[in-house]
Protein backbone atom coordinates (compact mmCIF):
# COMPACT_ATOMS: atom_id res chain seq x y z
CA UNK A 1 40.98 42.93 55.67
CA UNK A 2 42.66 39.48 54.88
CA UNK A 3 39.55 37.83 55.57
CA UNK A 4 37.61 39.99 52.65
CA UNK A 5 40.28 39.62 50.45
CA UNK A 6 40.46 36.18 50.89
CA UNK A 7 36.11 35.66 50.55
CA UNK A 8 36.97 37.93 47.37
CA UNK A 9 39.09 35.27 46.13
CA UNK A 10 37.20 32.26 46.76
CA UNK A 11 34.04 34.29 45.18
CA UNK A 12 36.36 34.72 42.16
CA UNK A 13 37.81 31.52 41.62
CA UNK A 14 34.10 30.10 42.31
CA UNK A 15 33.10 32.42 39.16
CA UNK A 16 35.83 31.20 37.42
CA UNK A 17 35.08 27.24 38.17
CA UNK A 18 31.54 27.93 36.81
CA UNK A 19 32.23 29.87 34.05
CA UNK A 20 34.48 27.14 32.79
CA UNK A 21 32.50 24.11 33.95
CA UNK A 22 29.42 25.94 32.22
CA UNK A 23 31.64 27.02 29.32
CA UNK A 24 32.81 23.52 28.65
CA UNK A 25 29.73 22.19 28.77
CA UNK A 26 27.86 24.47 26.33
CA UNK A 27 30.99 24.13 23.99
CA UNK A 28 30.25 20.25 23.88
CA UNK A 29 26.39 20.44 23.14
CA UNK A 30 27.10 22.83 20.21
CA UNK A 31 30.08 20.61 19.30
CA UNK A 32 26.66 18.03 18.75
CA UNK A 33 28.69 15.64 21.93
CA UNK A 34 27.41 14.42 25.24
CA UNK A 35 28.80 13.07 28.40
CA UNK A 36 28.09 9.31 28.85
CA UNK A 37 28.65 9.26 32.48
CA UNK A 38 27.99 5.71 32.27
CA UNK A 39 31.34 5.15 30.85
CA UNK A 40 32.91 8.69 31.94
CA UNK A 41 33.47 9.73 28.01
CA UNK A 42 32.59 11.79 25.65
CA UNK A 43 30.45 10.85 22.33
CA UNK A 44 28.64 11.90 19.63
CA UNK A 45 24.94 13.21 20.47
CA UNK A 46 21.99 11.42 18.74
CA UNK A 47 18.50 12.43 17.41
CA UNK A 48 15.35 11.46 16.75
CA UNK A 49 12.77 12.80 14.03
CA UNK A 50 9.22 11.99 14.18
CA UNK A 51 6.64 12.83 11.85
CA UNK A 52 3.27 12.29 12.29
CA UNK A 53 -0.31 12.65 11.68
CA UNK A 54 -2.89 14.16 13.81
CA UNK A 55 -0.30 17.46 13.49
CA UNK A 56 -1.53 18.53 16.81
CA UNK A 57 -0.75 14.73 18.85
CA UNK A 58 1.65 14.94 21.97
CA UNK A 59 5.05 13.57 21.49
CA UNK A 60 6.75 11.47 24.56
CA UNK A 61 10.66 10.74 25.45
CA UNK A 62 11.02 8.09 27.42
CA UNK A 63 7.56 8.96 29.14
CA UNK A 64 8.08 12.26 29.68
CA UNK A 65 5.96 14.96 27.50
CA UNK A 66 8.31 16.72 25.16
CA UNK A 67 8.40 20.23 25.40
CA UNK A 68 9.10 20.74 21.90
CA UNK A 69 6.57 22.32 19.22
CA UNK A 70 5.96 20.67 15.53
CA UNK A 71 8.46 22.18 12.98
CA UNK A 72 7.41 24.34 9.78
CA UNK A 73 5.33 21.52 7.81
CA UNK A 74 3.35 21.15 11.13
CA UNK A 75 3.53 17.19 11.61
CA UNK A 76 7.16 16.72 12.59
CA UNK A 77 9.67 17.25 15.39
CA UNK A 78 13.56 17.13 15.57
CA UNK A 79 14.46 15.86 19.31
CA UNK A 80 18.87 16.43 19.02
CA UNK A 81 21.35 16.04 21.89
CA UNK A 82 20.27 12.50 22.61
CA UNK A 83 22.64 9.78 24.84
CA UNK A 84 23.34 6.98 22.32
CA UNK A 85 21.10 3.93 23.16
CA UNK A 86 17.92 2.43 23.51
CA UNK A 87 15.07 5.43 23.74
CA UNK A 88 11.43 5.27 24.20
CA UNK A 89 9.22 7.68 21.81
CA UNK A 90 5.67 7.55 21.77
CA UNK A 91 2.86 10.00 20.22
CA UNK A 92 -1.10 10.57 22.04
CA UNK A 93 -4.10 11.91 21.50
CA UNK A 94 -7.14 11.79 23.23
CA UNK A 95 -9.59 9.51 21.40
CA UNK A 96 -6.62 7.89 19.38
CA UNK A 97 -4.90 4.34 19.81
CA UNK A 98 -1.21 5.91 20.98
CA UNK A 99 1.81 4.76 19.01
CA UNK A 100 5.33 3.42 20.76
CA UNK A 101 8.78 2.86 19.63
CA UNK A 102 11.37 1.38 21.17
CA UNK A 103 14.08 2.94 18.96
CA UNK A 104 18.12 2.14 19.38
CA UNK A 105 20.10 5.36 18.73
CA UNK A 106 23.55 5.23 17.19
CA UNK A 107 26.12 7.80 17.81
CA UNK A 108 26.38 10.72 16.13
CA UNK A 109 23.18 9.25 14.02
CA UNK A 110 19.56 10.05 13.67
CA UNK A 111 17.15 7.53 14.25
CA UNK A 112 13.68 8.47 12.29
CA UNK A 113 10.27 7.35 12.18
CA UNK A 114 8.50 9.00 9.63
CA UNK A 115 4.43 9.08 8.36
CA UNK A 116 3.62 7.62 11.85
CA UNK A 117 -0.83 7.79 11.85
CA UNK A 118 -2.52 7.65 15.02
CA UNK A 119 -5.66 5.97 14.33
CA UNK A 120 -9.41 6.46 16.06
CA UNK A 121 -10.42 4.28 18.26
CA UNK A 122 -14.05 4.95 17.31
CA UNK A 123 -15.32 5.36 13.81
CA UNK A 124 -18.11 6.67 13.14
CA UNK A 125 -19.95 5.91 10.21
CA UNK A 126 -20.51 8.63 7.67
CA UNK A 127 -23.63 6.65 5.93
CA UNK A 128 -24.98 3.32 5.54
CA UNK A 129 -26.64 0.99 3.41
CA UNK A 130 -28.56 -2.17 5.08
CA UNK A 131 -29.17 -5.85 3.02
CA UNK A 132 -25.66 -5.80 1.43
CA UNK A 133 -23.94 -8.86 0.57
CA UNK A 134 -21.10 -7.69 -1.74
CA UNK A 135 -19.77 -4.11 -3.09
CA UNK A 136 -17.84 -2.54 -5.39
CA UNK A 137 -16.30 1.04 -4.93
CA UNK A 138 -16.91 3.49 -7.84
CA UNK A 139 -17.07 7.47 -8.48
CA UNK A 140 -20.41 7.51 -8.13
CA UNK A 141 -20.66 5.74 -4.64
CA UNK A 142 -20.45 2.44 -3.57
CA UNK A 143 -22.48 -0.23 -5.92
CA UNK A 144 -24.19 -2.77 -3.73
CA UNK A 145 -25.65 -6.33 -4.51
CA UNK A 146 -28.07 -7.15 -1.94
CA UNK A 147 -29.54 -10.70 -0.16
CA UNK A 148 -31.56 -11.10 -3.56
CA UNK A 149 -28.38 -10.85 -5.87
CA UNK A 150 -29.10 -7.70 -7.27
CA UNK A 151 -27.06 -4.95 -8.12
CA UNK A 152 -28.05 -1.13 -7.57
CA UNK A 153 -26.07 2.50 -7.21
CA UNK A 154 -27.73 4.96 -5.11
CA UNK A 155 -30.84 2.69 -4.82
CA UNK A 156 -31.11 2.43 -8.35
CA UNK A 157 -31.13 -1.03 -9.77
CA UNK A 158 -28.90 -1.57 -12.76
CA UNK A 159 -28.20 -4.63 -15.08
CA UNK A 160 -26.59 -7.58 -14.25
CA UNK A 161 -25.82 -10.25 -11.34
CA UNK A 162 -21.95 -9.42 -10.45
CA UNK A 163 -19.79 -6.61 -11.29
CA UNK A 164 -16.65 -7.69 -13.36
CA UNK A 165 -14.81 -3.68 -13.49
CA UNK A 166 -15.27 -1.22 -11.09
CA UNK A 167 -12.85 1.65 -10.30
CA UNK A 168 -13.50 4.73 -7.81
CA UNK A 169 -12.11 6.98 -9.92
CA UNK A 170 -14.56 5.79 -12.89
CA UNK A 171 -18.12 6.06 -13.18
CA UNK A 172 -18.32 3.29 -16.23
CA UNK A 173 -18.48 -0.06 -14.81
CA UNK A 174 -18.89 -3.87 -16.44
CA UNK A 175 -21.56 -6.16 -14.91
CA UNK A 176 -22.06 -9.94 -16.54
CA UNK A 177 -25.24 -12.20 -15.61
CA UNK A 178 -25.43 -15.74 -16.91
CA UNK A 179 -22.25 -15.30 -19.60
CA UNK A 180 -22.95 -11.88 -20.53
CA UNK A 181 -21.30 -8.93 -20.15
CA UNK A 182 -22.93 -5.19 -19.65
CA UNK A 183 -20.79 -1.91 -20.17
CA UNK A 184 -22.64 1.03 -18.55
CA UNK A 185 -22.19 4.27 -17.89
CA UNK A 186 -23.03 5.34 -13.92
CA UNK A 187 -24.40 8.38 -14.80
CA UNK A 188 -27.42 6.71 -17.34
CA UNK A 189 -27.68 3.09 -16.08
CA UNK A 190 -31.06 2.92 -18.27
CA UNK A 191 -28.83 2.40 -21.12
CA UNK A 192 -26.47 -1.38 -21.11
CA UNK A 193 -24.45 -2.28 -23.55
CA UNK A 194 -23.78 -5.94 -24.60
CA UNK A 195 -19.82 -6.15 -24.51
CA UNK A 196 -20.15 -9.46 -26.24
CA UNK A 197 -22.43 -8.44 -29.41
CA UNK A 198 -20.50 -5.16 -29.82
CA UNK A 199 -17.04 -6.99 -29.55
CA UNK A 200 -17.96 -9.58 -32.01
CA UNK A 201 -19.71 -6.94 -34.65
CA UNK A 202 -16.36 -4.71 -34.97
CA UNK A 203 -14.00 -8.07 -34.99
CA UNK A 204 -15.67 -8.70 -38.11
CA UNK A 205 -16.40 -5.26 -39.50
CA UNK A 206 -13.31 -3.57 -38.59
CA UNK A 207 -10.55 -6.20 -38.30
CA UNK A 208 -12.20 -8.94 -40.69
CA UNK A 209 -12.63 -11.87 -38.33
CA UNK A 210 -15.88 -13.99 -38.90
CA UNK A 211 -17.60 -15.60 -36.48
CA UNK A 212 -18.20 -15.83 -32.52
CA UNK A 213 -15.25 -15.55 -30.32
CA UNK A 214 -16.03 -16.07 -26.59
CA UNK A 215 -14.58 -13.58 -24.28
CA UNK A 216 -12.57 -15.27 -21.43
CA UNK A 217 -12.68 -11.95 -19.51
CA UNK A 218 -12.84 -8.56 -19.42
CA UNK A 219 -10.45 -6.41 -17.38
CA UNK A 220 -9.67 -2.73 -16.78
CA UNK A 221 -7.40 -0.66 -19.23
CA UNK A 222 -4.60 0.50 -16.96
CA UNK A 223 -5.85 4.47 -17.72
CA UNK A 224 -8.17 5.10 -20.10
CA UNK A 225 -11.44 3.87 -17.95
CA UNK A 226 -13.94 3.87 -21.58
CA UNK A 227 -11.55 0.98 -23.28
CA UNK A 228 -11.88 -2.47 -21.83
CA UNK A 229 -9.29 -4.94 -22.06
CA UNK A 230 -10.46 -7.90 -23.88
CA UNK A 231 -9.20 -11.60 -23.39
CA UNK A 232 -9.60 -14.92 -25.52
CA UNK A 233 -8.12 -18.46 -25.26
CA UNK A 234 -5.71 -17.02 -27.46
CA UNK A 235 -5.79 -12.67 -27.87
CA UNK A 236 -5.60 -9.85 -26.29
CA UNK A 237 -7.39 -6.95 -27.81
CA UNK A 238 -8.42 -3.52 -27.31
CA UNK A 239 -12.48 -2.32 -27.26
CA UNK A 240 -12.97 1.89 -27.20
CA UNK A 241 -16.76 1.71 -25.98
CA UNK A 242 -16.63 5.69 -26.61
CA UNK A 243 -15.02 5.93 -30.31
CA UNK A 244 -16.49 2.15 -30.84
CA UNK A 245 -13.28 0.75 -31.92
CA UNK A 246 -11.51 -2.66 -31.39
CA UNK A 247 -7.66 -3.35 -31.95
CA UNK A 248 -6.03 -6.46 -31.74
CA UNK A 249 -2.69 -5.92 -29.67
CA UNK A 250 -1.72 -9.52 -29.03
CA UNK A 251 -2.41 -12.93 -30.69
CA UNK A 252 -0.84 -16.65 -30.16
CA UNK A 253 -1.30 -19.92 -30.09
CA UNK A 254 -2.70 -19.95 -26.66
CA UNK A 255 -2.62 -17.28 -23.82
CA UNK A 256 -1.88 -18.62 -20.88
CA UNK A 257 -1.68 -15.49 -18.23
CA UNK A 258 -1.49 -11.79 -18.04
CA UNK A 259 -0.87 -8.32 -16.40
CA UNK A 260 -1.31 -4.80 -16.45
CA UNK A 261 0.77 -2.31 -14.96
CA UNK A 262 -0.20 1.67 -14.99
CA UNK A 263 1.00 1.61 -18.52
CA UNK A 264 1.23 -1.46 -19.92
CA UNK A 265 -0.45 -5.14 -20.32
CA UNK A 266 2.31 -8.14 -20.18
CA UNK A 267 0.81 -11.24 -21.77
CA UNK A 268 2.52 -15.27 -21.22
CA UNK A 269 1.86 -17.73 -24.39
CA UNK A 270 2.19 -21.27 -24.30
CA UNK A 271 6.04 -21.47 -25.50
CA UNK A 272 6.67 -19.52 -22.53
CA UNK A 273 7.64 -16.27 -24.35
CA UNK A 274 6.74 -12.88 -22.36
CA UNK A 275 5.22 -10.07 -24.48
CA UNK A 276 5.18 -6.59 -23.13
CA UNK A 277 2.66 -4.14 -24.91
CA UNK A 278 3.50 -0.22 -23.52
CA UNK A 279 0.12 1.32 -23.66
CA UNK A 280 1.66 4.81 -24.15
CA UNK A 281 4.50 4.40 -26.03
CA UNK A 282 2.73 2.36 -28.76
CA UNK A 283 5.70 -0.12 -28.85
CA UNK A 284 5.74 -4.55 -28.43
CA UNK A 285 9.04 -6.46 -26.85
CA UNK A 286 9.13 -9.91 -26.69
CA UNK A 287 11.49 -11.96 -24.13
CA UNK A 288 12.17 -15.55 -24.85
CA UNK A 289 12.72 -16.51 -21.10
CA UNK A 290 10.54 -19.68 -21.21
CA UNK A 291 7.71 -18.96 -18.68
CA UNK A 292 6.18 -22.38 -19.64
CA UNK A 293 6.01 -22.98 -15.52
CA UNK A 294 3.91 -20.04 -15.17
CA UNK A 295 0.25 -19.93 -14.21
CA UNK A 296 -0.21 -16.33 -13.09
CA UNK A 297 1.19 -13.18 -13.02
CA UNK A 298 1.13 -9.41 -11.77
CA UNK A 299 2.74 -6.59 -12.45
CA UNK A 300 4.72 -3.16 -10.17
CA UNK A 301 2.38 -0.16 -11.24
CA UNK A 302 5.43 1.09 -13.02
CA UNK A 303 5.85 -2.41 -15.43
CA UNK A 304 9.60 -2.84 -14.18
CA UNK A 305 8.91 -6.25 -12.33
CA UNK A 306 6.63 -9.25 -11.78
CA UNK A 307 5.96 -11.95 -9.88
CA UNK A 308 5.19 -15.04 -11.32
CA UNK A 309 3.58 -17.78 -9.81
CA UNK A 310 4.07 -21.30 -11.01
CA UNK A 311 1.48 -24.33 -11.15
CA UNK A 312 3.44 -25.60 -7.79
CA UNK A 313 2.78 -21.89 -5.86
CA UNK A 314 6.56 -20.70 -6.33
CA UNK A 315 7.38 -17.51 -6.61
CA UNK A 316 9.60 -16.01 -9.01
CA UNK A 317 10.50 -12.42 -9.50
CA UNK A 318 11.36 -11.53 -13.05
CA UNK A 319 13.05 -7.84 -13.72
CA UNK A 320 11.89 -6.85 -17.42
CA UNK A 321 14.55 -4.32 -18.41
CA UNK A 322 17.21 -6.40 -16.96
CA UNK A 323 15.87 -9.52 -17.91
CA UNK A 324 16.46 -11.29 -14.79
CA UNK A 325 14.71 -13.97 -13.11
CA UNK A 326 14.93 -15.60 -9.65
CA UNK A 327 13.33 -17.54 -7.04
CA UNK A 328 11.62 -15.82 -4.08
CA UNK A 329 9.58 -18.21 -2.57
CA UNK A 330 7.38 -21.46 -2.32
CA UNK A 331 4.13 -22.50 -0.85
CA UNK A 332 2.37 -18.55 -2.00
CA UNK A 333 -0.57 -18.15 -1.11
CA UNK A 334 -0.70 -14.09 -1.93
CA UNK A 335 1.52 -11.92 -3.46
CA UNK A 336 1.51 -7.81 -4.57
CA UNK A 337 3.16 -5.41 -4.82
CA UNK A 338 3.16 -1.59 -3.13
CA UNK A 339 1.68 1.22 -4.83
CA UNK A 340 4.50 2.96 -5.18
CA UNK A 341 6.71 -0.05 -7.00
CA UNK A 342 9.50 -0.29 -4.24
CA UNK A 343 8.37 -3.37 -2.38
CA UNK A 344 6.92 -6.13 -3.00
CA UNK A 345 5.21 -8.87 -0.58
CA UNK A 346 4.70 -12.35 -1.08
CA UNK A 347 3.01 -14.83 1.70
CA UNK A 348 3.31 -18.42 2.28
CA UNK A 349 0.38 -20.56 3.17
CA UNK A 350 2.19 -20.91 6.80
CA UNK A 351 1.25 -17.28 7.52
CA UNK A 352 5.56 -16.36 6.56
CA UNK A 353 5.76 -13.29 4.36
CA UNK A 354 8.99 -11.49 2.90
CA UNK A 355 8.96 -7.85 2.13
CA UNK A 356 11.16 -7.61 -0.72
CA UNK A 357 12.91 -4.16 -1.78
CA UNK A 358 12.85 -3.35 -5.27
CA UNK A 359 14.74 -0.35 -5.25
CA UNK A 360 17.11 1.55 -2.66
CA UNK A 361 15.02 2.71 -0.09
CA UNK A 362 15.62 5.60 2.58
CA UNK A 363 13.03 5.97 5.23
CA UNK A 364 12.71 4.72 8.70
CA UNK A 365 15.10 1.80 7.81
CA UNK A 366 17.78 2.00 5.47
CA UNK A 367 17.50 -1.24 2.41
CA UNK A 368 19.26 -1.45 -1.04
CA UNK A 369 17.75 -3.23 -3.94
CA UNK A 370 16.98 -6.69 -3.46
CA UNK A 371 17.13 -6.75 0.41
CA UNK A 372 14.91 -9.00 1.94
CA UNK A 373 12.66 -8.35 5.67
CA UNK A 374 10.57 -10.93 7.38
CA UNK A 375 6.92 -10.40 8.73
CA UNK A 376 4.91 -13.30 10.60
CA UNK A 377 1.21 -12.91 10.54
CA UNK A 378 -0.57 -14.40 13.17
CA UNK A 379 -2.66 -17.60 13.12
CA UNK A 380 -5.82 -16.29 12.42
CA UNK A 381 -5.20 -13.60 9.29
CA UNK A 382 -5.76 -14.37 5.97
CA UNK A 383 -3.40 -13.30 4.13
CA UNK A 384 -5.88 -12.90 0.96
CA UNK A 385 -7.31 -10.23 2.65
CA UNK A 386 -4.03 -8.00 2.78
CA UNK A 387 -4.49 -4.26 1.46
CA UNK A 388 -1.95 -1.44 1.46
CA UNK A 389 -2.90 1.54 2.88
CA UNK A 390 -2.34 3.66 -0.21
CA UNK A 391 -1.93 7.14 1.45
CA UNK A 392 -0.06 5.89 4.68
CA UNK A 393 2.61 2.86 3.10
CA UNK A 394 4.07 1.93 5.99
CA UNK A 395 0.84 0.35 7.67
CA UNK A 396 -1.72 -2.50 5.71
CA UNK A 397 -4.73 -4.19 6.14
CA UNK A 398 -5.64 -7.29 7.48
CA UNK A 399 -8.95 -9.22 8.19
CA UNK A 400 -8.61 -11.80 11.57
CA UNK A 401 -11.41 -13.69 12.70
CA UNK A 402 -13.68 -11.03 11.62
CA UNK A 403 -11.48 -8.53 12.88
CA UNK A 404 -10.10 -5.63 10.86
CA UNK A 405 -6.86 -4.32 11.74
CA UNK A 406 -4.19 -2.06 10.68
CA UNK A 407 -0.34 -2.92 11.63
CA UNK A 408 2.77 -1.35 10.47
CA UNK A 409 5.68 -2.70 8.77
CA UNK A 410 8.42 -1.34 11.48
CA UNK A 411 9.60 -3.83 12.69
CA UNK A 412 12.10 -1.95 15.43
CA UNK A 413 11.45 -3.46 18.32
CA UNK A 414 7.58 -4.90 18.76
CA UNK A 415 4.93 -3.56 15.73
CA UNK A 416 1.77 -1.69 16.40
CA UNK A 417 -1.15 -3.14 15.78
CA UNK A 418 -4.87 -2.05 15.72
CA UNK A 419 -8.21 -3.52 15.48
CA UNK A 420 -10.61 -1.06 14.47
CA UNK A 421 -13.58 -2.89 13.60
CA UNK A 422 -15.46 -6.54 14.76
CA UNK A 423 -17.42 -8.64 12.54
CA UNK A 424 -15.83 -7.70 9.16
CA UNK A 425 -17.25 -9.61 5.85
CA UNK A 426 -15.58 -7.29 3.09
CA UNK A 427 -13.39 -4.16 3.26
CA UNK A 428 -12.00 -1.43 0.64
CA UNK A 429 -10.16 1.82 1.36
CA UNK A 430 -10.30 5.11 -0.65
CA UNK A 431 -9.58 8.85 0.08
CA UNK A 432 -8.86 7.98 3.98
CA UNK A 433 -12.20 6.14 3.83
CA UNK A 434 -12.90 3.14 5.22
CA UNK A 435 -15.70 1.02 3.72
CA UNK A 436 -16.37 -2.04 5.24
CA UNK A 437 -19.18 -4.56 5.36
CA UNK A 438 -20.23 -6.99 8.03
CA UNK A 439 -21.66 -9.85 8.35
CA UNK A 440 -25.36 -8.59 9.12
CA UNK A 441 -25.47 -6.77 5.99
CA UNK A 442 -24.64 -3.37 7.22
CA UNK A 443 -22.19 -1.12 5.06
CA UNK A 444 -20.46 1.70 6.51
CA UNK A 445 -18.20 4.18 5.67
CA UNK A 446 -15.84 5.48 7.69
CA UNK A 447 -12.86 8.45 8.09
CA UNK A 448 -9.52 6.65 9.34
CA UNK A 449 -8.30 10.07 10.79
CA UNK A 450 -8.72 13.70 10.78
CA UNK A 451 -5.95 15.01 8.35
């Protein structure tokens, strides 16, 4: 009898141990703490959230498989309860380059890594075109200009030598040949009209200016893809090939550079004044900042900054509204700025380029305005043929050695990089589409991924 009451006991107390060990333990997780038995002490649990495209690639911790399933947008997962530290994550798919982090958790902190695209390590060509030295991306398919120098859209051969405005969005496009400029419509290219002769007719009939004014160039109205934007030594002006109408926006004694943002077209004359014309709003500002030193410029698709490049490659980076100008850089040999406005990137001839952040920005790494990462390219990319990827910001283009290649901007630990094609002449991206010409003539086009 002592004996059972004594097993009884120990059985109990044994119950007891459990149910307080097991207790304690569950009361810490949903606390959000784990034990670092490293140190023998309690801390605050991490996290990591991933988010991703294929929706249906595999997520790895630390090389295991995680057993978790993609939250309610489909293309993201929340791994909590995490030791503080350095962790592992990587994402697979068969058929797929796979992607890996090193990531460094803080405690009581979530570490993300958001819009992360697998990419295919095949692409196969949708269609192609053969004898293609150049193209130009439009609505109505790509325009080509073959061995011979001449252009064509759909195998139809249309006026001209080169193609001076293109947009894929637009089916009207500008060609020139010998001096001459050709506005077209895609859609009838049996009909060209001379910019030049219809520029120089309603100068004189509707604004009263006599005589022949060359055109220095001819570049795209930021949104309204049946006006061109017309350039002299000297004015800017304004030519509706649908209504048939020309307005003079700008005039000075000489025009030395010039911008356009999604709204608006910034203009530099010789006494260094800045004039911004807001396409929308109707409305002129001037800003006396002396810009003599400059030699070109471009503008954030919203109009709130520029960089300005002097006749020595510096870089400057002027904020309109603020009216503030500084030094960024020397020795450019590119420089642009993200499609959404919040970076900017300028590169030095020694391969060096600086991501600059033009506005607080929250996504897999925390920067206020005006903070400043590195990136070094390698040896053999040119930086003139960097691209954004417009649907997936945190990766870009790059052409090395022939070699196309996407790489990311996170730079956590080492960067991903990809090379997806060999033996690249000319590349442009649209829609998730890859178009890209080689060196033998071929042009392909090609789906980056699935969804």
């Amino acid at each position: 009898m002592v004996i059972r009451n004594t097993l009884r006991r120990i059985v109990f107390l044994a119950f007891i141990t459990l149910f307080l060990v097991v207790g304690t333990y569950l009361t810490i997780k949903m606390l959000g703490f784990v034990i670092d038995t490293k140190h023998m002490q309690l801390t605050k649990a991490s996290g990591i959230f991933v988010s991703f495209t294929p929706s249906d690639s595999i997520l790895y911790l630390d090389g295991d498989e995680y057993p978790g399933k993609v939250g309610f947008m489909g293309k993201d997962i929340y791994v909590p309860g995490l030791m503080p530290g350095t962790h592992t994550v990587s994402l697979k798919k068969d058929g797929y380059y796979d992607w890996n982090k090193e990531l460094t958790l803080e405690s009581g902190r979530v570490a993300s890594a958001k819009d992360v695209t697998l990419w295919p390590k095949t692409l196969t060509p949708l269609a192609s075109s053969t004898d293609v030295s150049s193209f130009w991306l439009t609505k109505n398919g790509p325009l080509t200009k073959n061995s011979k120098g001449q252009l064509a859209i759909n195998k139809t051969k249309i006026k001209g030598k080169n193609v001076i405005l293109s947009n894929s969005d637009s089916k009207f496009v500008v060609t020139s040949d010998a001096g001459a400029y050709y506005f077209m419509d895609l859609d009838n290219t049996s009909t060209t009209i001379n910019v030049a002769t219809v520029f120089n007719k309603l100068k004189s009939e509707q604004l009263k200016i006599n005589g022949v004014t060359a055109i220095h160039e001819v570049i795209s109205h930021p949104f309204t893809r049946t006006t061109l934007v017309i350039t002299t030594n000297s004015s800017i002006y304004l030519l509706d090939m649908k209504k048939m109408s020309l307005e003079k926006l700008f005039s000075a004694e000489k025009l030395v550079t010039y911008a356009t943002s999604n709204n608006s077209i910034f203009a530099v004359d010789s006494r260094g004044t800045l004039t911004v014309m807001n396409l929308l709003m109707h409305t002129k500002s001037e800003y006396p900042i002396h810009l003599e030193f400059a030699s070109r410029i471009i503008a954030d698709p919203e109009g709130s900054n520029l960089i300005i490049i002097d006749s020595e490659n510096k870089a400057f980076l002027y904020e309109v509204g603020a009216e503030i100008l500084k030094k960024i850089g020397t020795d450019i040999s590119f420089f642009s700025f993200s499609p959404d406005s919040k970076r900017a990137i300028i590169i030095s001839r020694r391969g060096e380029a600086q991501i600059i952040y033009l506005k607080d920005y929250e996504d897999n790494v925390v920067r206020k305005n005006g903070d400043v990462s590195s990136l070094i390219l390698n040896e053999q990319e040119d930086a003139l043929t960097f691209a954004w990827m417009p649907l997936e910001q945190n990766y870009f283009l790059i052409k090395a050695d022939g070699t196309m290649m996407i790489e990311e901007f996170d730079m956590r630990g080492k960067r991903n990089i990809y090379k997806i094609a060999k033996d690249a002449k000319q590349f442009a991206i649209h829609d998730n589409t890859l178009y890209l010409l080689n060196n033998s003539g071929l042009l392909t086009y090609q789906k980056l991924s699935a969804n």
